[in-house]
N, C-alpha and C. Protein backbone atom coordinates (compact mmCIF):
# COMPACT_ATOMS: atom_id res chain seq x y z
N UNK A 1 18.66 0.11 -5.87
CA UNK A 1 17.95 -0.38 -4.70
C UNK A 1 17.44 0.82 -3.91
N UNK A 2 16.84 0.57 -2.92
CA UNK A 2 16.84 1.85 -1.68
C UNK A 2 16.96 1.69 -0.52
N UNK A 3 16.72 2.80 0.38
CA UNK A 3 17.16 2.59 1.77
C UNK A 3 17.15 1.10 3.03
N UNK A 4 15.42 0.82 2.34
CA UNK A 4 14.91 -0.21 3.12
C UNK A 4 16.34 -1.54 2.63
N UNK A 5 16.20 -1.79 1.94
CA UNK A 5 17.42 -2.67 0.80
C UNK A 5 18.90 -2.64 1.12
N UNK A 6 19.35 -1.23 1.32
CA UNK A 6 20.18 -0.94 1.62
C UNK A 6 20.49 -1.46 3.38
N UNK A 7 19.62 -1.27 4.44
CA UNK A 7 19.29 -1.44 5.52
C UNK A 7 19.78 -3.24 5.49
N UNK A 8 18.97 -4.06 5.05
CA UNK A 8 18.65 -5.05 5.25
C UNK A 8 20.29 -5.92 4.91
N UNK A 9 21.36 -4.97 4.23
CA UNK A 9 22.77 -5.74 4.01
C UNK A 9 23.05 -6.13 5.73
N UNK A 10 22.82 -4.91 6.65
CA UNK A 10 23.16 -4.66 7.86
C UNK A 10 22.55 -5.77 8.86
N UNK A 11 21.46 -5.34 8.41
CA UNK A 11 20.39 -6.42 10.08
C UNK A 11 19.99 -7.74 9.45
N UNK A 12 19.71 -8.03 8.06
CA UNK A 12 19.11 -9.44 8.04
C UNK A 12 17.65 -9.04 7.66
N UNK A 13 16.98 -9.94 7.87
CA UNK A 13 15.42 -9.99 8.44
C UNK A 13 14.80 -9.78 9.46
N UNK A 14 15.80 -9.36 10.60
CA UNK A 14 15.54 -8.81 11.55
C UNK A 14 14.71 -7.66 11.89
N UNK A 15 13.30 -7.25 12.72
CA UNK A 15 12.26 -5.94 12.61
C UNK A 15 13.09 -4.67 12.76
N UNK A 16 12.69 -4.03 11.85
CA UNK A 16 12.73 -2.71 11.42
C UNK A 16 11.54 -1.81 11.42
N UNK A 17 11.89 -0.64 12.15
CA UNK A 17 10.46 0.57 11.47
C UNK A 17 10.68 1.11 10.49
N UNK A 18 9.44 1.21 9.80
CA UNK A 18 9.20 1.49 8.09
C UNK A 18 8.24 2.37 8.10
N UNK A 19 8.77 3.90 7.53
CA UNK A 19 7.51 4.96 7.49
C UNK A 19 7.77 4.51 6.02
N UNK A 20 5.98 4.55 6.22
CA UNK A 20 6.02 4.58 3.97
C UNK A 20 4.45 5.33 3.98
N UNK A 21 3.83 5.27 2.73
CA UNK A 21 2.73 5.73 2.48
C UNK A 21 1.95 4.50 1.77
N UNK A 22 0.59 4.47 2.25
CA UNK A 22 -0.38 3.59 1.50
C UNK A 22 -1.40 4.55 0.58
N UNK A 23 -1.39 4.00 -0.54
CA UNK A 23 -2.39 5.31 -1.68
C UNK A 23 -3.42 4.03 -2.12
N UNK A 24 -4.70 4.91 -1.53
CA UNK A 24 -5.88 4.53 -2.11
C UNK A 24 -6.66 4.81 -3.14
N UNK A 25 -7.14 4.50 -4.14
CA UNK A 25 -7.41 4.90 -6.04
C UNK A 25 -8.87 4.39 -5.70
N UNK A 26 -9.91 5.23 -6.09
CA UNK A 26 -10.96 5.03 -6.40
C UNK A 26 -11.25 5.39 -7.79
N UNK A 27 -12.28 4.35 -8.07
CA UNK A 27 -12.74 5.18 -9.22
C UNK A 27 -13.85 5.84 -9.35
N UNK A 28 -15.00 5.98 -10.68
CA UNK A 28 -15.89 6.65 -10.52
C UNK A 28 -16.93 6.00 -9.57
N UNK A 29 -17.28 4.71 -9.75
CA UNK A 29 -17.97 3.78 -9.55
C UNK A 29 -18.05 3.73 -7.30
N UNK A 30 -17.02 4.21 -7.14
CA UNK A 30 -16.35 4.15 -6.15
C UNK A 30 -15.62 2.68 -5.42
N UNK A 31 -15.01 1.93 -6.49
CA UNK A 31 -14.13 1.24 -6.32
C UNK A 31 -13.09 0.99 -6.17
N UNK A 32 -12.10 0.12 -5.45
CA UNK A 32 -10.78 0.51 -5.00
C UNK A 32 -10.06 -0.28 -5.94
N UNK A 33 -8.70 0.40 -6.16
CA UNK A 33 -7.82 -0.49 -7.13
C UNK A 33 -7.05 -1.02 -6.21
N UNK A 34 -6.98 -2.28 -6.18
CA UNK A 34 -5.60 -2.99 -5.68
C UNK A 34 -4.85 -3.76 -6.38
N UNK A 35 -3.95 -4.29 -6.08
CA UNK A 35 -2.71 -5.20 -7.01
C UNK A 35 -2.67 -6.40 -6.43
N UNK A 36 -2.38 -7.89 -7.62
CA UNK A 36 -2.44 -8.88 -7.31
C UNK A 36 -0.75 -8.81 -6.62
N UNK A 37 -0.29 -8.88 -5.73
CA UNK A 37 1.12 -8.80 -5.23
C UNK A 37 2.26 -9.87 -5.74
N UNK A 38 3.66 -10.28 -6.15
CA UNK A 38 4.15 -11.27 -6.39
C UNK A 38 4.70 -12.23 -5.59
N UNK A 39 4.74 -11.35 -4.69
CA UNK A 39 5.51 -12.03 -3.41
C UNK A 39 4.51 -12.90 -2.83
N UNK A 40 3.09 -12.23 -2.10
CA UNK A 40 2.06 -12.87 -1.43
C UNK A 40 0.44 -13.49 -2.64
N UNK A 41 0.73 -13.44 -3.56
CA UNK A 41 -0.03 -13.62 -4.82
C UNK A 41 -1.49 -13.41 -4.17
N UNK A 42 -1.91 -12.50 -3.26
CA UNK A 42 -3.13 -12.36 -3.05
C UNK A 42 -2.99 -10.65 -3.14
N UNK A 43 -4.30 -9.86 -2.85
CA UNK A 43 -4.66 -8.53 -3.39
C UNK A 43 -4.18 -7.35 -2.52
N UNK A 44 -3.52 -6.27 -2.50
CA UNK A 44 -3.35 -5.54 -1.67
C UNK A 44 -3.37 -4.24 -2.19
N UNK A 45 -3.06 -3.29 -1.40
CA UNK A 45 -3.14 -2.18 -1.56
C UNK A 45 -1.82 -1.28 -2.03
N UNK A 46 -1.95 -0.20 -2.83
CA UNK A 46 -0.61 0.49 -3.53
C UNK A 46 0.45 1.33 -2.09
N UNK A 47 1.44 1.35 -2.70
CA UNK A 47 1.94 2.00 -1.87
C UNK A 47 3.92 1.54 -1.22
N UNK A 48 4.06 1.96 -0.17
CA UNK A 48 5.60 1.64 -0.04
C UNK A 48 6.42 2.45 0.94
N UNK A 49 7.46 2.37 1.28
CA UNK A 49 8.52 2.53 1.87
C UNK A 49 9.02 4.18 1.19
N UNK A 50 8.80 5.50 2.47
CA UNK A 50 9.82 6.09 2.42
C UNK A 50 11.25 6.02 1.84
N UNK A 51 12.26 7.04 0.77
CA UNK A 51 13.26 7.07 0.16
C UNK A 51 14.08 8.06 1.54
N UNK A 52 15.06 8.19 1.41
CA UNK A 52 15.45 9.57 2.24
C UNK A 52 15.74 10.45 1.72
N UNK A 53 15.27 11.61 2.55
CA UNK A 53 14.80 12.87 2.46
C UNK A 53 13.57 13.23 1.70
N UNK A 54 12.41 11.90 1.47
CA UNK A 54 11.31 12.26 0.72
C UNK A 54 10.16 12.21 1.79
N UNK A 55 9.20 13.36 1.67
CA UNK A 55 7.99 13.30 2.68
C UNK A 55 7.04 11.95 2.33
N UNK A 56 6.33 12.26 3.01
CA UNK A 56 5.12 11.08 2.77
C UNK A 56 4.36 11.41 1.34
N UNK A 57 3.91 12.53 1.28
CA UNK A 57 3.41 12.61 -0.18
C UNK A 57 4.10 12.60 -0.93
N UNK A 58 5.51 13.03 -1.48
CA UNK A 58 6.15 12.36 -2.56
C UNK A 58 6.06 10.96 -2.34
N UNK A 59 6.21 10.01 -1.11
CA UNK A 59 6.49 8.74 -1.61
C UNK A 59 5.16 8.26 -2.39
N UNK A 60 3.90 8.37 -1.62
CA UNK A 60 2.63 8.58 -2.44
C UNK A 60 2.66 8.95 -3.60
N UNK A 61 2.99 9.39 -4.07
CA UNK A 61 2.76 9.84 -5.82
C UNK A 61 4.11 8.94 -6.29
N UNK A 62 5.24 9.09 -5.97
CA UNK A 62 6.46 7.80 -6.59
C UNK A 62 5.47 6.54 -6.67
N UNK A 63 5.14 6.00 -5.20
CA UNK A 63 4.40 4.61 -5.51
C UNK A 63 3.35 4.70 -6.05
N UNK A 64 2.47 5.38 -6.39
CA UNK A 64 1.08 5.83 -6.90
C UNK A 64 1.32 5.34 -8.50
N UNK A 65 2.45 6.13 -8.89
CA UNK A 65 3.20 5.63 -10.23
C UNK A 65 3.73 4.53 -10.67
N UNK A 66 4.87 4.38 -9.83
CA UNK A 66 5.90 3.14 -9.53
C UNK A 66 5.00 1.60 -10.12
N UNK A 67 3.84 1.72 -9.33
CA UNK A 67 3.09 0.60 -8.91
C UNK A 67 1.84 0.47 -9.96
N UNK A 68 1.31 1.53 -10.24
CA UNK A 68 -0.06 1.44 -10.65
C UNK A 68 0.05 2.59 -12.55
N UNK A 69 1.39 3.14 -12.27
CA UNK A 69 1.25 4.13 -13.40
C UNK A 69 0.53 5.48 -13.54
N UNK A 70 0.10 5.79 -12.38
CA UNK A 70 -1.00 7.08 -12.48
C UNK A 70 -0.22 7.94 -11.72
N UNK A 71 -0.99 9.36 -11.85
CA UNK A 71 -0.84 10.60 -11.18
C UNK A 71 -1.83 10.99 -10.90
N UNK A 72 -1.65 11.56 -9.50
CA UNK A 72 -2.91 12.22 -8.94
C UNK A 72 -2.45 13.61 -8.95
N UNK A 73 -3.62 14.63 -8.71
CA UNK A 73 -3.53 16.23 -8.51
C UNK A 73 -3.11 16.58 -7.05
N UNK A 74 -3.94 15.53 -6.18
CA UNK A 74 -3.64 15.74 -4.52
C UNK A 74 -3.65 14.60 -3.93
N UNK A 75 -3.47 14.41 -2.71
CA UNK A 75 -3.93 13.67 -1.88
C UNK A 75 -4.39 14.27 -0.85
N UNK A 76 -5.32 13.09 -0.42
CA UNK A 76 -6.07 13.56 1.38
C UNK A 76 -5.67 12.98 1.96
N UNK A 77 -5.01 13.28 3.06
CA UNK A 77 -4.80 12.53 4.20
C UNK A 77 -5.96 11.82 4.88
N UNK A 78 -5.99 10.26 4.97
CA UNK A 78 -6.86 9.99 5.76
C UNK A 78 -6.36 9.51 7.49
N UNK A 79 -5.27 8.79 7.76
CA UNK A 79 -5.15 8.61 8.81
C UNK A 79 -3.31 8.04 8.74
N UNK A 80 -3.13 8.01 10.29
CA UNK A 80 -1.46 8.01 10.07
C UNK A 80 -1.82 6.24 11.43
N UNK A 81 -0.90 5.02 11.15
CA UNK A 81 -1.17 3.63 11.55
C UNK A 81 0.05 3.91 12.06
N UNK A 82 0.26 2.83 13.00
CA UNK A 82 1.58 2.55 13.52
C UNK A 82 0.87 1.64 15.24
N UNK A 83 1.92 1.02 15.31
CA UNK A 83 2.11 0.04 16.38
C UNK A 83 2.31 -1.44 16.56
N UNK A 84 1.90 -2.45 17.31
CA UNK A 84 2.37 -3.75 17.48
C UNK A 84 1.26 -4.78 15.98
N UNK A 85 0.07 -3.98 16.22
CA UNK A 85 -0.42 -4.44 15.30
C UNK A 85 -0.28 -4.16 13.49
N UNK A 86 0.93 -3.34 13.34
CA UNK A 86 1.08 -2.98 12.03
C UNK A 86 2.23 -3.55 11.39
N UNK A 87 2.91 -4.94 13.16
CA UNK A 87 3.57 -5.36 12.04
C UNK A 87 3.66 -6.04 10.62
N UNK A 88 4.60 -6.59 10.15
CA UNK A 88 4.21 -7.54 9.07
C UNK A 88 5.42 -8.43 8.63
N UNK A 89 5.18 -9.84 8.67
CA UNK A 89 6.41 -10.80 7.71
C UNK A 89 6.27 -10.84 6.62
N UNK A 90 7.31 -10.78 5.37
CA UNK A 90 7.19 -10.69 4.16
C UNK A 90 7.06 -12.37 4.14
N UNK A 91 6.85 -12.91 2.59
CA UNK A 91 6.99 -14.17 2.59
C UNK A 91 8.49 -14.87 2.60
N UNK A 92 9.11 -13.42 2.20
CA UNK A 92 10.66 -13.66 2.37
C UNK A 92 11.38 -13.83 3.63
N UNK A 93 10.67 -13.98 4.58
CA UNK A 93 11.06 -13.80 5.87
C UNK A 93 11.50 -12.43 6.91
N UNK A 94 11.87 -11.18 5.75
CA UNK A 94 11.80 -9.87 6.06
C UNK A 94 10.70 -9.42 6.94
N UNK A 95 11.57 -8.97 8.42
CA UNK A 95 9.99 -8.19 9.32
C UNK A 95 10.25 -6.61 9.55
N UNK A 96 8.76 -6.29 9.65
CA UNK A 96 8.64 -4.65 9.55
C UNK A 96 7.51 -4.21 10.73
N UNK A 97 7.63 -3.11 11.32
CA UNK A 97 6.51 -2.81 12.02
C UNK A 97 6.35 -1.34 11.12
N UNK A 98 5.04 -1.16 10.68
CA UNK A 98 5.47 0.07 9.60
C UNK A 98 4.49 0.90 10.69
N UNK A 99 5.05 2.14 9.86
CA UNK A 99 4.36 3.61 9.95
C UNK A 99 4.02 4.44 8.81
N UNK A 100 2.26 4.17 8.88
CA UNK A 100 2.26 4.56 7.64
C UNK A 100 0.96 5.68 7.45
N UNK A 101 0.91 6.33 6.53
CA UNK A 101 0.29 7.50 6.54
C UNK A 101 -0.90 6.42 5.39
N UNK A 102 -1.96 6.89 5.27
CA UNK A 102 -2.94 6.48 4.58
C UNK A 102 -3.39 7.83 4.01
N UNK A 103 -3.20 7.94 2.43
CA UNK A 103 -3.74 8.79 1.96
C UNK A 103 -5.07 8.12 0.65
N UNK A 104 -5.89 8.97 0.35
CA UNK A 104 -6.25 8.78 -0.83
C UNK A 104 -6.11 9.63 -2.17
N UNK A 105 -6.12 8.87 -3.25
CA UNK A 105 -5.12 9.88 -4.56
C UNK A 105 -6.93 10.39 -5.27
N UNK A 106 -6.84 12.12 -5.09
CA UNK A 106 -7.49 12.76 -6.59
C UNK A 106 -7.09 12.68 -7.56
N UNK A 107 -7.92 12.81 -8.25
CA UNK A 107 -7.64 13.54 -9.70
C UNK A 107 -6.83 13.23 -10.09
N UNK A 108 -7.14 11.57 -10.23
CA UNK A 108 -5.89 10.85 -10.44
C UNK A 108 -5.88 10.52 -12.42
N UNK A 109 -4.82 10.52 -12.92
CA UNK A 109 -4.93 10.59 -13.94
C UNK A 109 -3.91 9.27 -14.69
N UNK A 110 -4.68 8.91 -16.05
CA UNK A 110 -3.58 7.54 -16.70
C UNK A 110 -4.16 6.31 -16.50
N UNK A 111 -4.08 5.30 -17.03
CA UNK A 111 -4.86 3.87 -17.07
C UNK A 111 -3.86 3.34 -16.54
N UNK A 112 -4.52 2.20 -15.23
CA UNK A 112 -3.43 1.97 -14.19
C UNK A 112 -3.14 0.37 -15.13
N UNK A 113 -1.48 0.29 -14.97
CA UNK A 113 -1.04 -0.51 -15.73
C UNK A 113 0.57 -0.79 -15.22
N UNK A 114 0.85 -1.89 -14.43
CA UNK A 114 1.54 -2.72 -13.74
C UNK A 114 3.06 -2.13 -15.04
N UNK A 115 3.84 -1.44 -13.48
CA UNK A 115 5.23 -0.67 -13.66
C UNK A 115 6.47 -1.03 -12.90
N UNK A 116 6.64 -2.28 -12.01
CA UNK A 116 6.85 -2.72 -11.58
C UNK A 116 7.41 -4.18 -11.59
N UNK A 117 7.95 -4.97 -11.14
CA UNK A 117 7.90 -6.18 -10.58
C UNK A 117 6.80 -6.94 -9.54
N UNK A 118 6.62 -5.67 -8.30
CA UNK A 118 5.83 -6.07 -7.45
C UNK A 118 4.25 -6.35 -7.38
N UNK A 119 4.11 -6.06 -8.44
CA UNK A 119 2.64 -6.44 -8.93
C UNK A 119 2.04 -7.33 -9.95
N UNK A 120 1.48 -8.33 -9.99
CA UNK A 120 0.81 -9.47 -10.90
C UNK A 120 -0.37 -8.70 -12.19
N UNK A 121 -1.16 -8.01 -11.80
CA UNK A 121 -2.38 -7.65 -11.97
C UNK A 121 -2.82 -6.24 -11.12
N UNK A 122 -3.93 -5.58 -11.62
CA UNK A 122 -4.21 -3.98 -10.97
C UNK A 122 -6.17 -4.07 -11.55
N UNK A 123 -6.65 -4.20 -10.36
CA UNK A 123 -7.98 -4.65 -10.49
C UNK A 123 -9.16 -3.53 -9.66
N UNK A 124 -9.72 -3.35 -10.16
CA UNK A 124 -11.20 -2.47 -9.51
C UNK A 124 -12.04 -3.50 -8.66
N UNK A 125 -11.54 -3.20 -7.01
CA UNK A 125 -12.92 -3.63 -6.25
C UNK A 125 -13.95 -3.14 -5.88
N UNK A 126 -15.00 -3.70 -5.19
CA UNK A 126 -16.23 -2.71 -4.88
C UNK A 126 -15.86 -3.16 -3.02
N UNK A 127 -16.16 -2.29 -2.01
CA UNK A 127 -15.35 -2.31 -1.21
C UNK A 127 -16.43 -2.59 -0.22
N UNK A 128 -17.83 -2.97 -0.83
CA UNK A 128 -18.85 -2.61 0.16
C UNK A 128 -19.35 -4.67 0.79
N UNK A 129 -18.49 -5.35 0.26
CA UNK A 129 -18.23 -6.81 0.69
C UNK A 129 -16.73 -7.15 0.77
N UNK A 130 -16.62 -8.39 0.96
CA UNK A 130 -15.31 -8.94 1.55
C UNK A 130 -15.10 -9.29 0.02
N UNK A 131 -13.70 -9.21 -0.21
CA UNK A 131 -12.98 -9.54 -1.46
C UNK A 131 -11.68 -10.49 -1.50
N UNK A 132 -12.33 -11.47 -1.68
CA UNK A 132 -11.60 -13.02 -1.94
C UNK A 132 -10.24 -12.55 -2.86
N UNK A 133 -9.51 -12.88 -1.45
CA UNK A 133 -8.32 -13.57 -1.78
C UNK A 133 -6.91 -12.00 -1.47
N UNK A 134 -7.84 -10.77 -0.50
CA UNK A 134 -7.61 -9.87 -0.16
C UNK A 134 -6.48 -10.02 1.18
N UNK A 135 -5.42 -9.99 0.80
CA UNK A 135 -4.14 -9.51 1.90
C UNK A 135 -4.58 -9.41 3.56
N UNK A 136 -4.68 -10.12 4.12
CA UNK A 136 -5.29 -9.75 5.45
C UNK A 136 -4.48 -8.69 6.01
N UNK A 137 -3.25 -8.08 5.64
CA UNK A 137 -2.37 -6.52 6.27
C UNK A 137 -3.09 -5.60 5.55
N UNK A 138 -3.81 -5.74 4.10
CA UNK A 138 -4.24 -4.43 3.67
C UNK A 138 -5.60 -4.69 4.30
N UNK A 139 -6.45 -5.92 4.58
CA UNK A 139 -7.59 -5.77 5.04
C UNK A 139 -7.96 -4.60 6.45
N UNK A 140 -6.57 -4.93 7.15
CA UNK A 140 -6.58 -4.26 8.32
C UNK A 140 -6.95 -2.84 7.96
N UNK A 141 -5.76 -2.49 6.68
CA UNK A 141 -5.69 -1.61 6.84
C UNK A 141 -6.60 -0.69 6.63
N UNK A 142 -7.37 -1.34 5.83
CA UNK A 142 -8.72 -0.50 5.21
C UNK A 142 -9.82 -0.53 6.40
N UNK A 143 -9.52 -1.21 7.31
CA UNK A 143 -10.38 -1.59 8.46
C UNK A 143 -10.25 -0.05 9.27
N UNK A 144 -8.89 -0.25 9.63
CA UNK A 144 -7.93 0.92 10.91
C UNK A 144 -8.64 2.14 10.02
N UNK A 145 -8.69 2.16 8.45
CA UNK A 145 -8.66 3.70 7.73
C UNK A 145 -10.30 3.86 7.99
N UNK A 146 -11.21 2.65 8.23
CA UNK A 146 -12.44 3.09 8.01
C UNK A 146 -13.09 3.18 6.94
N UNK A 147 -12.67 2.21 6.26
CA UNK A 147 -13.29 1.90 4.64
C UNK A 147 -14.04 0.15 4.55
N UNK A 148 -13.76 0.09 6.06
CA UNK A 148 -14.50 -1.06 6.08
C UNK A 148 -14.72 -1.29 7.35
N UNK A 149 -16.06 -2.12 8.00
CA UNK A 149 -16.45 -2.50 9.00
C UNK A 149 -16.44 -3.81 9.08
N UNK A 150 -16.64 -3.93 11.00
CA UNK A 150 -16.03 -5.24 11.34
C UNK A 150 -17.16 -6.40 11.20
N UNK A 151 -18.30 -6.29 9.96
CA UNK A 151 -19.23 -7.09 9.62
C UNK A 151 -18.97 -7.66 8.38
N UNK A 152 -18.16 -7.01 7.86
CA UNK A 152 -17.59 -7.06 6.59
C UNK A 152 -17.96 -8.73 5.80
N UNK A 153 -19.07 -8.66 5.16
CA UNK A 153 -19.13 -10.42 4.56
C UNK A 153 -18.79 -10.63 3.29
C-alpha cells in the first residue's frame, strides 16, 4: 500500500491534504494522453499521490510509469494548484484537497500501456475541443494549467 492508504486506517474518509504530481504526455500530433479511470469510468489525467521522502518529480516519473508505462528524459514544470477549489470526493467516498504540481513529461519514451489497476484504457486526445466524457477535476485542471480556455466547446 502507501502513505495515503496507510493514512486512511487512521481518519476514515475524512479530508486530507495530498501533495502528488499530475504528468501531462503529449504526443507528436500534440495530443494529450489520458486514462479511462476505474473508479470514476470517465477520462482523466496521469498522475498521483506523493510516497515519503519522494520529491514531486520522482512521483512524476513513478506515476508516469505506474499508470501509463513510459519514461520521460525531463519534466517541465508547468504550475503548482492547491486550495478550496482542488478539492475532490473519490467515488469511494474518500476526500482530498490536493496539492499538486503540474508537470509535463519529455522525451517520453515506450508505448503507453495500462500498468495498473487504476486505469480502464490510455487514449490520445486533441485538446483543442471539449472531450466527452472528460473528469470534470482533470478538466479543471487543464483549465487552472492553461491548456484550455473557458470557451472550451
Amino acid at each position: 500500500m502507501g502513505y495515503i492508504s496507510d493514512l486512511r486506517k487512521y481518519v476514515g474518509t475524512q479530508p486530507l491534504i495530498m501533495a502528488g504530481a499530475c504528468v501531462l504526455v503529449f504526443n507528436e500530433e500534440g495530443q494529450l494522453l489520458l486514462q479511462k479511470r476505474t473508479d470514476s469510468l470517465d477520462w482523466g489525467t496521469l498522475g498521483g499521490a506523493l510516497e515519503l521522502g519522494e520529491s514531486l518529480e520522482e512521483a512524476a516519473a513513478r506515476e508516469l510509469y505506474e499508470e501509463a508505462g513510459l519514461r520521460a528524459g525531463s519534466f517541465r514544470f508547468i504550475t503548482l494548484l492547491s486550495g478550496k477549489d482542488m478539492y475532490y470526493k473519490y467515488p469511494h467516498g474518500d476526500e482530498i484537497y490536493n496539492v499538486m504540481a503540474v508537470y509535463e513529461a519529455l522525451d517520453v519514451t515506450g508505448t503507453p500501456s495500462i500498468q495498473d489497476d487504476e486505469g480502464l484504457e490510455l487514449r490520445y486526445f486533441s485538446i483543442d475541443r471539449r472531450i466527452d466524457g472528460i473528469n470534470p477535476y482533470a478538466e479543471m485542471t487543464l483549465r487552472k494549467a492553461g491548456y484550455i480556455k473557458s470557451g472550451w466547446a
